[in-house]
Protein backbone atom coordinates (compact mmCIF):
# COMPACT_ATOMS: atom_id res chain seq x y z
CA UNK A 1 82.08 129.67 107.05
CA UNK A 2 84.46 126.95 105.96
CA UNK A 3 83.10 124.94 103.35
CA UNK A 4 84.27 121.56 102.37
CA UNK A 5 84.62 120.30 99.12
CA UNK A 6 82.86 117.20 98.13
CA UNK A 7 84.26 115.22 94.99
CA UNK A 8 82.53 116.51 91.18
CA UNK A 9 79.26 114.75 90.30
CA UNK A 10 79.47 111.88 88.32
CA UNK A 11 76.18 111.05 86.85
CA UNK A 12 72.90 111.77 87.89
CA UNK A 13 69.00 111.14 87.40
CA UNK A 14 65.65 113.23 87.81
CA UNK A 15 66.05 113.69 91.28
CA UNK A 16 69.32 112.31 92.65
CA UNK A 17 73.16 113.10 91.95
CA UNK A 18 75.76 110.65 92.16
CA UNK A 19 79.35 111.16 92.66
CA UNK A 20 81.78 109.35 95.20
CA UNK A 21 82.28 109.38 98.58
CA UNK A 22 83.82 111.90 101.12
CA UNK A 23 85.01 112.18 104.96
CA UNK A 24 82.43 115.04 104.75
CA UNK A 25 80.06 112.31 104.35
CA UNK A 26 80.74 110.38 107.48
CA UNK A 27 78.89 111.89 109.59
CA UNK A 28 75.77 111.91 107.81
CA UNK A 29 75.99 108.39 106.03
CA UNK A 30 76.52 107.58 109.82
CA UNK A 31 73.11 108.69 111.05
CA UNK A 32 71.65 106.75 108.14
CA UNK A 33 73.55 103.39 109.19
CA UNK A 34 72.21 103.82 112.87
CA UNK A 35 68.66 103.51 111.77
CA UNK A 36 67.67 100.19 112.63
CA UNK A 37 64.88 100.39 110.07
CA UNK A 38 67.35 101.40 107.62
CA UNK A 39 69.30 98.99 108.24
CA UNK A 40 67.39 95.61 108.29
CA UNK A 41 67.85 94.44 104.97
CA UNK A 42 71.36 95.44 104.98
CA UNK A 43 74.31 93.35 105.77
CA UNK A 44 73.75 91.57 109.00
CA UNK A 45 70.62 93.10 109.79
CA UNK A 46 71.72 95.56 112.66
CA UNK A 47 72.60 98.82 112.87
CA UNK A 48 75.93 100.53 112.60
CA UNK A 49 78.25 102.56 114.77
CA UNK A 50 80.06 105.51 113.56
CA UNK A 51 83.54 103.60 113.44
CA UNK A 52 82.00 100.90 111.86
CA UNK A 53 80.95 103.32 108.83
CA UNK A 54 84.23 105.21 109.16
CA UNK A 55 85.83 101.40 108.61
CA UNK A 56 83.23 101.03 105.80
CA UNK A 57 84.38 104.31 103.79
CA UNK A 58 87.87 103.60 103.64
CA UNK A 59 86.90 100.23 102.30
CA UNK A 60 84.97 102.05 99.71
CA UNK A 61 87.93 104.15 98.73
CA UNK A 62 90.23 101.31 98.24
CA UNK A 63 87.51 99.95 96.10
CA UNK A 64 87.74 103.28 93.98
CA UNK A 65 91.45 103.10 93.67
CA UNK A 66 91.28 99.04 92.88
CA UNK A 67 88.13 98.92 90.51
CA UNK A 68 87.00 102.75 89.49
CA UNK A 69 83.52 102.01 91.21
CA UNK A 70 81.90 101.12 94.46
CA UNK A 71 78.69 102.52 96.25
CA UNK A 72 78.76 106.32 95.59
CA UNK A 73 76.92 109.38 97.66
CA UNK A 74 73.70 109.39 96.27
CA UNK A 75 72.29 113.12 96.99
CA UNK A 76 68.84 114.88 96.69
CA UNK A 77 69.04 117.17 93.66
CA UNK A 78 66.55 119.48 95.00
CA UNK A 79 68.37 120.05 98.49
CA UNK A 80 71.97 118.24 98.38
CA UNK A 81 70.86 115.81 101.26
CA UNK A 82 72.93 112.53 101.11
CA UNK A 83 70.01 109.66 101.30
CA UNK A 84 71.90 107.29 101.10
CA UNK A 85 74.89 104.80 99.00
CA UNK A 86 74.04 102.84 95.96
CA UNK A 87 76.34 102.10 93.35
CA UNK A 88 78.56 98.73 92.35
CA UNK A 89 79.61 95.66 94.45
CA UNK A 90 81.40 93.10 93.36
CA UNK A 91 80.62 88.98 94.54
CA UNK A 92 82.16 85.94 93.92
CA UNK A 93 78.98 83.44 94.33
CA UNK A 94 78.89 80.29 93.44
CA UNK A 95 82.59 80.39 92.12
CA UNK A 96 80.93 82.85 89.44
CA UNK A 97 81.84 86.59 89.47
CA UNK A 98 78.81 89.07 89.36
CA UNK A 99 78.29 92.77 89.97
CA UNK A 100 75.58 93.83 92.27
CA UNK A 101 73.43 96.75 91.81
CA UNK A 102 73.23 97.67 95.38
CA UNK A 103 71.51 100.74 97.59
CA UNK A 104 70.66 101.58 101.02
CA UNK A 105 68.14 104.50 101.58
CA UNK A 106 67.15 106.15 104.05
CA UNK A 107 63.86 105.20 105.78
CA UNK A 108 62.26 108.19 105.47
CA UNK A 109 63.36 108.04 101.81
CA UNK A 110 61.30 104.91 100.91
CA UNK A 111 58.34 104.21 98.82
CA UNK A 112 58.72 107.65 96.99
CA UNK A 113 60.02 105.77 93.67
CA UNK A 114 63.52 106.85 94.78
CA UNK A 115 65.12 102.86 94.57
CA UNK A 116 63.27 101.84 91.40
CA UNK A 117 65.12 105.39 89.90
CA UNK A 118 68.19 104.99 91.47
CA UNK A 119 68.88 101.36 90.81
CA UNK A 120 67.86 101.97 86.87
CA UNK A 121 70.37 104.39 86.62
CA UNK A 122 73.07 102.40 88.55
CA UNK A 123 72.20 99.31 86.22
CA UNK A 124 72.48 101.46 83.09
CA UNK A 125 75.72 103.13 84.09
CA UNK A 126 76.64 99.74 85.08
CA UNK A 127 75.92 98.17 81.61
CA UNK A 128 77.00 101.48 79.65
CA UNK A 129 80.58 101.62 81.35
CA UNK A 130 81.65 97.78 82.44
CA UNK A 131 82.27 95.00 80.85
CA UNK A 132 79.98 93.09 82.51
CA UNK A 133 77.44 90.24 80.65
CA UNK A 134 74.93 90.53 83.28
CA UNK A 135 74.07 92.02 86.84
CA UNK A 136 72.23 91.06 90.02
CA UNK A 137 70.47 92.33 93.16
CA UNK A 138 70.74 90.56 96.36
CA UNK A 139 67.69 90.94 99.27
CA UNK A 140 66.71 89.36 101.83
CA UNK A 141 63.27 87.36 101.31
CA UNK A 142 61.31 89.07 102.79
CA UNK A 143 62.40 92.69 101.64
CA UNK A 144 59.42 92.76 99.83
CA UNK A 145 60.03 96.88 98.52
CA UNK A 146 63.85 95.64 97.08
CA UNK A 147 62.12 92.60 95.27
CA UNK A 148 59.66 95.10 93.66
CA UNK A 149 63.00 97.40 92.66
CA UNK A 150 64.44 94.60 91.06
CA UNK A 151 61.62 92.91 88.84
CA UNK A 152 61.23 97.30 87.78
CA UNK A 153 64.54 96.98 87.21
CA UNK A 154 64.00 94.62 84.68
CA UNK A 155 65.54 91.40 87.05
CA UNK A 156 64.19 88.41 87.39
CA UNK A 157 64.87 85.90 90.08
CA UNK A 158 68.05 83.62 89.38
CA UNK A 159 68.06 81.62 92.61
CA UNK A 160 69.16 81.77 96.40
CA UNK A 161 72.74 82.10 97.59
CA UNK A 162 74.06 82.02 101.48
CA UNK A 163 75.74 85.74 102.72
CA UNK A 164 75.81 86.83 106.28
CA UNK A 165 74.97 82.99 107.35
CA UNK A 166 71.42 83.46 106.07
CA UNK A 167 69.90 82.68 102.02
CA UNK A 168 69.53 85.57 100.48
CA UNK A 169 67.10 85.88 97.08
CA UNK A 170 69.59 86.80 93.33
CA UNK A 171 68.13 88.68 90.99
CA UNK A 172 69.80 88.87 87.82
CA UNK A 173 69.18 91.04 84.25
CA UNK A 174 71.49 90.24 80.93
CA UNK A 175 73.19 92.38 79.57
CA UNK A 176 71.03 91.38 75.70
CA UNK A 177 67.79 92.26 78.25
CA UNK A 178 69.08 95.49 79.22
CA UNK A 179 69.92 96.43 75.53
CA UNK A 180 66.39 95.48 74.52
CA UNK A 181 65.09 96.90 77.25
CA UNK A 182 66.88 99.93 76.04
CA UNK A 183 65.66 99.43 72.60
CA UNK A 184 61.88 99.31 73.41
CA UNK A 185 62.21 102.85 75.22
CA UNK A 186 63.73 104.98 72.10
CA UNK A 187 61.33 103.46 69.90
């Protein structure tokens, strides 16, 4: 049985590991992209090919090499199953520079509590290991389950900008929010 070796986890939560992204991964991160239910708040909209997400990967790598984060494998503790990518994305908006908290989950993998966790623990690894004064969330307006992530997520709406030719809703959290935020839950 040949076994490949997928890169050491790099953080986790209660019930998803973290750590970056393989070639072993292409094949299932492809399935995930083809869902066009998955897929309809992401990017464009549509569903991806397999070369498109091959493409998309060694983007992600590059981003690795260039910044030391991107979107990461984001894995099932309890069985290993990659759900999905979520991590880091950088944006300049506006002619301002931000850093996205951004995930894509499976469909079958929604409204289970699984984004609200996983974007928390993106936002404080974000906050714990950048030096970044604030973050955002981008969604499309009527992505109704991502707005709900991001006001748990301690966001609040910042405004509209224009990506992929249509206006997409900015959520945004300080950094002085998170650390209160932080404050109020060891007290």
């Amino acid at each position: 049985m040949d076994l490949v070796k997928k890169p050491p986890l790099l953080f986790d939560s209660k019930r998803v590991n973290f750590r970056e992204l393989c070639d072993a991964d292409l094949d299932p991160l492809a399935e995930i992209y083809a869902d066009p239910v998955t897929m309809q708040f992401i990017g464009d909209g549509t569903a991806k090919t397999r070369e498109y997400v091959r493409e998309e990967l060694d983007k992600i790598y590059n981003r690795y090499a260039k910044n030391g984060y991107s979107v990461w494998a984001t894995e099932l503790k309890s069985t290993g199953e990659l759900i999905g990518r979520s991590g880091l994305l950088d944006w300049t908006l506006n002619e301002e520079q931000h850093v996205e908290v951004a995930y894509l989950l499976a469909g079958s993998f929604w409204r289970q509590g699984l984004g609200t966790e996983i974007a928390r623990t993106i936002r404080d690894y974000a906050f714990r290991h950048l030096d970044v004064d604030h973050l955002i969330s981008l969604m499309y307006p009527d992505n109704t389950g991502s707005v709900r992530v991001a006001e748990k997520n301690g966001m609040s709406l910042a405004g509209t900008v224009t990506l992929f030719k249509q206006e997409v809703l900015m959520y945004r959290i300080e950094r002085s929010q998170w650390e209160s935020i932080q404050k109020m839950g060891s007290e």
